[in-house]
C-alpha atoms as a PDB file:
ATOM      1  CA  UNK A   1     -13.355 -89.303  33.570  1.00  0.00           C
ATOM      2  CA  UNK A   2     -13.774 -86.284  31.470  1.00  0.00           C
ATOM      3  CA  UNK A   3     -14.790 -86.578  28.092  1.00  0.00           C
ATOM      4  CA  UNK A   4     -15.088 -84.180  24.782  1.00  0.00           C
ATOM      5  CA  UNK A   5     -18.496 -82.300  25.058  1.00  0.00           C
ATOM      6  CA  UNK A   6     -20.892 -83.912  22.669  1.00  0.00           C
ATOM      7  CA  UNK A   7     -22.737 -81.401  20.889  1.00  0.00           C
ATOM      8  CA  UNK A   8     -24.866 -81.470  17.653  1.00  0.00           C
ATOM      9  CA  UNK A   9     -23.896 -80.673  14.404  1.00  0.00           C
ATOM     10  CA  UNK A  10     -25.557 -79.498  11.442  1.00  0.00           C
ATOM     11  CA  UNK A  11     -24.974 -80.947   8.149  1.00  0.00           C
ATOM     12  CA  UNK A  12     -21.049 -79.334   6.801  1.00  0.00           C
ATOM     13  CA  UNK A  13     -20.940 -76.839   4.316  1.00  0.00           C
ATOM     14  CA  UNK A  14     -17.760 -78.381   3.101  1.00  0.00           C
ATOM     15  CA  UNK A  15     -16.926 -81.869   2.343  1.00  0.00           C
ATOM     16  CA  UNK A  16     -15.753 -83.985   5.274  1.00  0.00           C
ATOM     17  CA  UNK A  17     -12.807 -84.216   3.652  1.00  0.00           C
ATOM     18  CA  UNK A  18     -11.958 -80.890   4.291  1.00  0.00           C
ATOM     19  CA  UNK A  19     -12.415 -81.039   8.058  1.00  0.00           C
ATOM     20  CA  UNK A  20      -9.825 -83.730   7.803  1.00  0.00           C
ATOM     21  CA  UNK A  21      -6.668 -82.061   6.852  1.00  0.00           C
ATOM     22  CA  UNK A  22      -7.999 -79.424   9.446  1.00  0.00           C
ATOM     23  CA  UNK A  23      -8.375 -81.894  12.383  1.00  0.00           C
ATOM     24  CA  UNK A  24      -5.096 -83.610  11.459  1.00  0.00           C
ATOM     25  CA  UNK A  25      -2.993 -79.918  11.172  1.00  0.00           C
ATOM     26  CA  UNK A  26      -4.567 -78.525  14.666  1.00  0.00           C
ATOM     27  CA  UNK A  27      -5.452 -81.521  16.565  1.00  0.00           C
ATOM     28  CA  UNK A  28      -2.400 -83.121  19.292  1.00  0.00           C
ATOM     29  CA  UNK A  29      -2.700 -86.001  19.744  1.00  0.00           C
ATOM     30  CA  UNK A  30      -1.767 -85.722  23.083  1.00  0.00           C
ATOM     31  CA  UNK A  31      -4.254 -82.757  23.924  1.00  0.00           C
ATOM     32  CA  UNK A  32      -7.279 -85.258  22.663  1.00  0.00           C
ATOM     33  CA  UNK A  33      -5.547 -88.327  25.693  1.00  0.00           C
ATOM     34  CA  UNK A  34      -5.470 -85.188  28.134  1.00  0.00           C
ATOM     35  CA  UNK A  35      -9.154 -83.970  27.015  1.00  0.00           C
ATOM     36  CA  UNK A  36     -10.169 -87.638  27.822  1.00  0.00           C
ATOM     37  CA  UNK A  37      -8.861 -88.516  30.746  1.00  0.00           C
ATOM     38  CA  UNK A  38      -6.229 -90.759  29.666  1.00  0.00           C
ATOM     39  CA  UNK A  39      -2.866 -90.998  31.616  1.00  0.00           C
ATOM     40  CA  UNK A  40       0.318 -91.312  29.793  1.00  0.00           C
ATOM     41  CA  UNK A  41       4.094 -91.583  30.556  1.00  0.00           C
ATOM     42  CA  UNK A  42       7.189 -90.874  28.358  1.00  0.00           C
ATOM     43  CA  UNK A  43       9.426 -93.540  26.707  1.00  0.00           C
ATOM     44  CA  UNK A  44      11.658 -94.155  23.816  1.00  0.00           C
ATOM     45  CA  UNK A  45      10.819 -96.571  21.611  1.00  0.00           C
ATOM     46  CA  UNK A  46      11.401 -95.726  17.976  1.00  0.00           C
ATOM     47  CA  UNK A  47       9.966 -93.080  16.720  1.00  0.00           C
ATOM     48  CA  UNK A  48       7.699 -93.463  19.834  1.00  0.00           C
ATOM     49  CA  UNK A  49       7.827 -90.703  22.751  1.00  0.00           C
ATOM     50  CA  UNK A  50       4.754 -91.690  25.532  1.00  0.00           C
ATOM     51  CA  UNK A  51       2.957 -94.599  26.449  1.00  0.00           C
ATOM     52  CA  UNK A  52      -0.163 -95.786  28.121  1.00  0.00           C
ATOM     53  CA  UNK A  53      -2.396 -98.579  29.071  1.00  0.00           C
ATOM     54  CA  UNK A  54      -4.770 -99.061  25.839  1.00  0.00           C
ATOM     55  CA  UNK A  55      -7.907 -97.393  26.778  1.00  0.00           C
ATOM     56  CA  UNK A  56     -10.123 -99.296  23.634  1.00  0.00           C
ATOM     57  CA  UNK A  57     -12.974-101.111  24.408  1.00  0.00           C
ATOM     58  CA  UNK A  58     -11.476-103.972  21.848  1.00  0.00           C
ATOM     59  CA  UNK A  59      -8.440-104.670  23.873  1.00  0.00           C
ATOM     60  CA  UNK A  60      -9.187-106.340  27.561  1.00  0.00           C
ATOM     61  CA  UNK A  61     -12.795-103.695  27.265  1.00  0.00           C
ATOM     62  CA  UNK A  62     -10.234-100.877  28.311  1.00  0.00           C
ATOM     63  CA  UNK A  63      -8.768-102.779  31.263  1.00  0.00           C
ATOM     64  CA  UNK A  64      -5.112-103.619  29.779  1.00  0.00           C
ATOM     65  CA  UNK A  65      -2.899-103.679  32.796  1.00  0.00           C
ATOM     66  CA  UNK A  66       0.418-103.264  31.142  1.00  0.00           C
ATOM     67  CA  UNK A  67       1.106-100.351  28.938  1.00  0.00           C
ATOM     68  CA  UNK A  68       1.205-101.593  24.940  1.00  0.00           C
ATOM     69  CA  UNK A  69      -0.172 -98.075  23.239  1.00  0.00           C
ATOM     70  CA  UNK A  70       2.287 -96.195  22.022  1.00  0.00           C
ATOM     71  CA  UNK A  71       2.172 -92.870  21.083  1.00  0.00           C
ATOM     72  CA  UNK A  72       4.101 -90.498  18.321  1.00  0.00           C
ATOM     73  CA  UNK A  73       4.369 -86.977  18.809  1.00  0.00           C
ATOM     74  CA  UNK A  74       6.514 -86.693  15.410  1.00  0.00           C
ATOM     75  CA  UNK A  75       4.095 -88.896  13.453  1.00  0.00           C
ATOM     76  CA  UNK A  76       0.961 -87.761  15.634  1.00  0.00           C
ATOM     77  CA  UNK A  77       0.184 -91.688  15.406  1.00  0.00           C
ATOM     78  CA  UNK A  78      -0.474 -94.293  17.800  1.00  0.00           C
ATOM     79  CA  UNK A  79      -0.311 -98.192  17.832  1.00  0.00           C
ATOM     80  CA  UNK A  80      -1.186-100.151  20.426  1.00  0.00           C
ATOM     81  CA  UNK A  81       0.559-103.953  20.197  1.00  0.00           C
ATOM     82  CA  UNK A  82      -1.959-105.350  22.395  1.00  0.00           C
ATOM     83  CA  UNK A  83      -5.043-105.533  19.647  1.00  0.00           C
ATOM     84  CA  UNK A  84      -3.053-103.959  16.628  1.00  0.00           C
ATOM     85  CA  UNK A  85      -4.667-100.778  16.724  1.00  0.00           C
ATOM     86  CA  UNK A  86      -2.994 -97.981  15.099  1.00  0.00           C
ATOM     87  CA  UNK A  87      -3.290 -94.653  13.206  1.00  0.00           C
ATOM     88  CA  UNK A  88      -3.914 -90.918  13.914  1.00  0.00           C
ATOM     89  CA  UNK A  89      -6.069 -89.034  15.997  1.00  0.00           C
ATOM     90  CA  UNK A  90      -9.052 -89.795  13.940  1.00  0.00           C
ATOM     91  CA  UNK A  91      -8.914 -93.007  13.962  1.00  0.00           C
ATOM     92  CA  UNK A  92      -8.051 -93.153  18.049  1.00  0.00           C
ATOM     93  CA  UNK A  93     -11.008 -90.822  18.474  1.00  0.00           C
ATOM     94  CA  UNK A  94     -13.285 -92.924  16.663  1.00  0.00           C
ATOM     95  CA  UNK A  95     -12.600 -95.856  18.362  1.00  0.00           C
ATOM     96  CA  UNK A  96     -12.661 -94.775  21.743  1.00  0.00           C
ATOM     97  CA  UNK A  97     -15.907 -92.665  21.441  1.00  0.00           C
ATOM     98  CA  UNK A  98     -17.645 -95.002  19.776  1.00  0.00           C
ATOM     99  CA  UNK A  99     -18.865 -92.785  16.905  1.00  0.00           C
ATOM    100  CA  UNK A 100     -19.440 -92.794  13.519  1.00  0.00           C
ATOM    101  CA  UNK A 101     -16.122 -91.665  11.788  1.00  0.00           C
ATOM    102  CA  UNK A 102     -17.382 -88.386   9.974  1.00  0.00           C
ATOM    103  CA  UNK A 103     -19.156 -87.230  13.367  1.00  0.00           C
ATOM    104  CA  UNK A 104     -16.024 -87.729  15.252  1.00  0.00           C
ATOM    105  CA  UNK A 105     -14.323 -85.723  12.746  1.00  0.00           C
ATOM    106  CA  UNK A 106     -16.744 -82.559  13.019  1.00  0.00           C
ATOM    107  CA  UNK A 107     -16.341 -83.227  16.680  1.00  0.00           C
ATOM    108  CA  UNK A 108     -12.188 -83.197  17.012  1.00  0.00           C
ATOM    109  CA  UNK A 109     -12.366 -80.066  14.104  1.00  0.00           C
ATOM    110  CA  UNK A 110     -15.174 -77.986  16.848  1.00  0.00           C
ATOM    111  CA  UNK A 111     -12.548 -78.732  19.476  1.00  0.00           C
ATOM    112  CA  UNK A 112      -9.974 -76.657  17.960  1.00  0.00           C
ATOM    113  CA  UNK A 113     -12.926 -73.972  17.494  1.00  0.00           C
ATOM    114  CA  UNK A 114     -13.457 -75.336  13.528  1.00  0.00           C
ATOM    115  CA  UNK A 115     -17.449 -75.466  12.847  1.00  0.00           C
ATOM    116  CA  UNK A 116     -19.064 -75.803   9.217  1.00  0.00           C
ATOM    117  CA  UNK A 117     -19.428 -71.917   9.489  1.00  0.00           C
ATOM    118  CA  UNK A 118     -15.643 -70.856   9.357  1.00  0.00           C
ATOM    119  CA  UNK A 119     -14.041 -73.774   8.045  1.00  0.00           C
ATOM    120  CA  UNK A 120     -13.884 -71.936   4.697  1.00  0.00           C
ATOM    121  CA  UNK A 121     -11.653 -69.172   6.354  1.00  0.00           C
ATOM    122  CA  UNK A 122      -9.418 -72.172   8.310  1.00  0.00           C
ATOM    123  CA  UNK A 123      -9.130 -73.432   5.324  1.00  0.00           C
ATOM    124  CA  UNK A 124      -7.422 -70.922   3.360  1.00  0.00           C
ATOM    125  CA  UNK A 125      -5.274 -70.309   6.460  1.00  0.00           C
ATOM    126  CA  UNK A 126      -4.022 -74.185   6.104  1.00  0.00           C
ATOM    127  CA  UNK A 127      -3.365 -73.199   2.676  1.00  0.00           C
ATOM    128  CA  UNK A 128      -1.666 -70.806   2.620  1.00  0.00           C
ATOM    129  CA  UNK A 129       0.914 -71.448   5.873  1.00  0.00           C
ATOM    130  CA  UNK A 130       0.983 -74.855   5.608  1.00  0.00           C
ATOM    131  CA  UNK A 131       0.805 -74.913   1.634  1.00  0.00           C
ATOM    132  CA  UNK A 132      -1.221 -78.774   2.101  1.00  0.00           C
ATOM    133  CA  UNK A 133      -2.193 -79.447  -0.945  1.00  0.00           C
ATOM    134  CA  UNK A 134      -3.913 -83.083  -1.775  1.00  0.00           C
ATOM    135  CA  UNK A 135      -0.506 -84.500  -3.743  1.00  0.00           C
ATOM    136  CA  UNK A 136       1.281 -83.757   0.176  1.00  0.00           C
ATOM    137  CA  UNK A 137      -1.941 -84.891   2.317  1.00  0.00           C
ATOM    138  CA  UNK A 138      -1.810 -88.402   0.438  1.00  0.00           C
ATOM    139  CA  UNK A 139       2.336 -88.318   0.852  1.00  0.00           C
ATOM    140  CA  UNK A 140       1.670 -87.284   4.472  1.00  0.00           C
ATOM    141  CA  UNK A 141      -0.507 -90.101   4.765  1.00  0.00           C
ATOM    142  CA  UNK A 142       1.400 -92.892   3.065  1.00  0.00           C
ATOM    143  CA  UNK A 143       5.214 -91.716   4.464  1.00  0.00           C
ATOM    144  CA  UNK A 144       3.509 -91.846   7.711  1.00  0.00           C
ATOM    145  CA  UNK A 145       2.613 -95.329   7.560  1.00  0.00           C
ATOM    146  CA  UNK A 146       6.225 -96.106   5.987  1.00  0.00           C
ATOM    147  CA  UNK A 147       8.116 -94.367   8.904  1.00  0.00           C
ATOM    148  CA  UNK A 148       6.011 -96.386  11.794  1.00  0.00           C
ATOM    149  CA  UNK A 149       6.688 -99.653   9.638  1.00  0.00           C
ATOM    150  CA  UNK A 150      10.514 -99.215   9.250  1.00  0.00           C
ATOM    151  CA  UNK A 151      10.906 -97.985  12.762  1.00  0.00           C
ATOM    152  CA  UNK A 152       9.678-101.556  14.369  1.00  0.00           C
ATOM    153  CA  UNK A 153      11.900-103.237  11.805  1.00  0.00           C
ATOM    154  CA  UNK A 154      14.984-101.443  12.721  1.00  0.00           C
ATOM    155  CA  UNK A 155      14.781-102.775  16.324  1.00  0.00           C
ATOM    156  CA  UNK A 156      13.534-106.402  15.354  1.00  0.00           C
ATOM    157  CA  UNK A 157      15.731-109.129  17.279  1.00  0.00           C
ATOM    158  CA  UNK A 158      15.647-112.621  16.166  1.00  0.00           C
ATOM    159  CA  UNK A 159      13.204-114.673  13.989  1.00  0.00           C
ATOM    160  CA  UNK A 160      10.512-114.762  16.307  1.00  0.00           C
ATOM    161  CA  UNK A 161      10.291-110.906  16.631  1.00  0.00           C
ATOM    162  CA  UNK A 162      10.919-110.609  12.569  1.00  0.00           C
ATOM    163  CA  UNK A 163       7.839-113.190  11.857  1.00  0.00           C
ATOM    164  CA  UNK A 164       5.582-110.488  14.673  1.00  0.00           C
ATOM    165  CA  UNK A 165       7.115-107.672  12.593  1.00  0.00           C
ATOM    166  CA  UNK A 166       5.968-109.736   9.148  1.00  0.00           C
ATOM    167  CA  UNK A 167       2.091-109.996  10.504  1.00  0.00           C
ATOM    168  CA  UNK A 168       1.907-106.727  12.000  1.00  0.00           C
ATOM    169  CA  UNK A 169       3.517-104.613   8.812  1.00  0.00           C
ATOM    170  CA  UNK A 170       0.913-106.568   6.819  1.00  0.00           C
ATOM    171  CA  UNK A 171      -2.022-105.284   9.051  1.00  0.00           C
ATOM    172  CA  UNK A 172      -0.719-101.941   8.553  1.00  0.00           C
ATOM    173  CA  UNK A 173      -0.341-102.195   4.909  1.00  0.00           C
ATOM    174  CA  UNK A 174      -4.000-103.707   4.523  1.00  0.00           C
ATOM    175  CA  UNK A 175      -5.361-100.283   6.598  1.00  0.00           C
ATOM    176  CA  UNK A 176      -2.975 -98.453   4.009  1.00  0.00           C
ATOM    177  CA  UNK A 177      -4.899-100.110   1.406  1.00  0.00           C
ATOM    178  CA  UNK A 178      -8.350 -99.349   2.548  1.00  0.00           C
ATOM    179  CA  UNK A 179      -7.084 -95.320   2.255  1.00  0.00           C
ATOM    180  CA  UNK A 180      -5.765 -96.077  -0.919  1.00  0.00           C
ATOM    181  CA  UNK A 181      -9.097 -97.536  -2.278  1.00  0.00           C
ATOM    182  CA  UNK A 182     -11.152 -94.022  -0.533  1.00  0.00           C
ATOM    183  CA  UNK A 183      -8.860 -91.565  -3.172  1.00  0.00           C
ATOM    184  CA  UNK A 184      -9.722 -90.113  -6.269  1.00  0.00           C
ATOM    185  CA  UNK A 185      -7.667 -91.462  -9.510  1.00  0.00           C
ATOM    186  CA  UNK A 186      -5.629 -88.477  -9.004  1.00  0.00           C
ATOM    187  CA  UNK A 187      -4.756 -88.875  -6.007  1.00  0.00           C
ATOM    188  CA  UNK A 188      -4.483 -92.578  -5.679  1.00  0.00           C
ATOM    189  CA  UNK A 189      -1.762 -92.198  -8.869  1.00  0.00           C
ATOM    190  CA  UNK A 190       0.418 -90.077  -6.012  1.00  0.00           C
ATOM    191  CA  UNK A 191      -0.099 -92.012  -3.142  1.00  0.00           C
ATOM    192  CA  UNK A 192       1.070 -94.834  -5.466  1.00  0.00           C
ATOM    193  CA  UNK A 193       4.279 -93.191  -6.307  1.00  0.00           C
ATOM    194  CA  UNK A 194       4.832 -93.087  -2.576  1.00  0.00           C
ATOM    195  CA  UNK A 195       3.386 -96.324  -1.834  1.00  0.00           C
ATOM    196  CA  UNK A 196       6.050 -97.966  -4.006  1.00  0.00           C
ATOM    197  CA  UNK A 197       8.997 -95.877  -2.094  1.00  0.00           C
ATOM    198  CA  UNK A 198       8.009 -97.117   1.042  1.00  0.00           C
ATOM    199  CA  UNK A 199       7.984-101.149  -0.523  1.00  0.00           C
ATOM    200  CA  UNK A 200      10.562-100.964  -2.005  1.00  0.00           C
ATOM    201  CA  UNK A 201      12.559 -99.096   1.222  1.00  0.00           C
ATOM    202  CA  UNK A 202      11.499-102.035   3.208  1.00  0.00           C
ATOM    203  CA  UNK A 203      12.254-104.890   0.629  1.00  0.00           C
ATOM    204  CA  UNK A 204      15.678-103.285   0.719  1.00  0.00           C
ATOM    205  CA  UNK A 205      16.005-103.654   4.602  1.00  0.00           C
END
């Protein structure tokens, strides 16, 4: 199976932060499942476009037979519906390397040829094409969560599948809510703005 190259990495000049919104502007999501070794297979589902067996050590220790992980080239998200699993490729990374989260970020930002030493200049590249400033990064973040959330509900059939929906939106709102408590009181006062749109979207439904 091939796997990311390991290296080490000195301590960041910039805040991890920062390698974030790099990571999450450069980084596929599908390049990182091709980089590991990790077979995958269109479908429509959704918002979803490929699938695969979940590779995580949580679900079956990587030995799922059938294919639950779905994948999101639009949201660059996955969720698998086998262990509830979801999120971008940070958190995917993470979980299938086994790393700390911050390491696996310096790692995913050197794999797009991002190191502590020209971050700064990546940086001001992100800026000014993709004009991500923190008040969008938290939207980004938020509206992402929304959009997986009222995809599954639009194709819910029956009670049964509506109470599944009910416990797995709640999962995905409590991970929301662990983001939420990581932001600044700046930014947490946008991502609330955004936070409410998406409730009150889905209270709507």
């Amino acid at each position: 199976m091939t796997v990311l190259n390991w290296t080490e990495i000195d301590e960041p000049i910039f805040e991890i932060e920062e390698f974030t919104d790099i990571v999450l502007d450069k980084v596929h999501i599908l390049d990182i499942f091709d980089k590991l070794g990790i077979e995958y297979f269109p479908c429509q589902t959704g918002e979803f476009t490929h699938r695969t067996r979940c590779p995580l050590t949580k679900h079956l220790f990587g030995n799922e037979r059938t294919a639950s992980l779905f994948i999101s080239e639009e949201t660059q998200s996955f969720y698998c519906f086998g262990c509830n699993s979801g999120g971008t490729v940070i958190e995917f990374a993470t979980l299938y390397i086994g790393k700390p989260r911050d390491e696996v970020i310096k790692l995913l930002a050197e794999h797009v040829g991002v190191t502590s030493s020209n971050a700064g200049e990546n940086l001001e590249s992100l800026s000014r094409n993709k004009k991500r400033d923190p008040e969008q990064r938290v939207a980004t973040h938020v509206l992402r969560t929304g959009i997986q959330i009222r995809e599954h509900l639009h194709s819910i059939k029956g009670k049964q599948e509506y109470d599944k929906w009910c416990k797995w939106a709640n999962k995905r709102f409590a991970c929301l809510d662990r983001y939420l408590n990581t932001l600044s009181d700046d930014d947490w006062k946008v991502a609330k703005i955004y936070y409410d749109k998406v409730v009150n979207h889905l209270k709507s439904r």
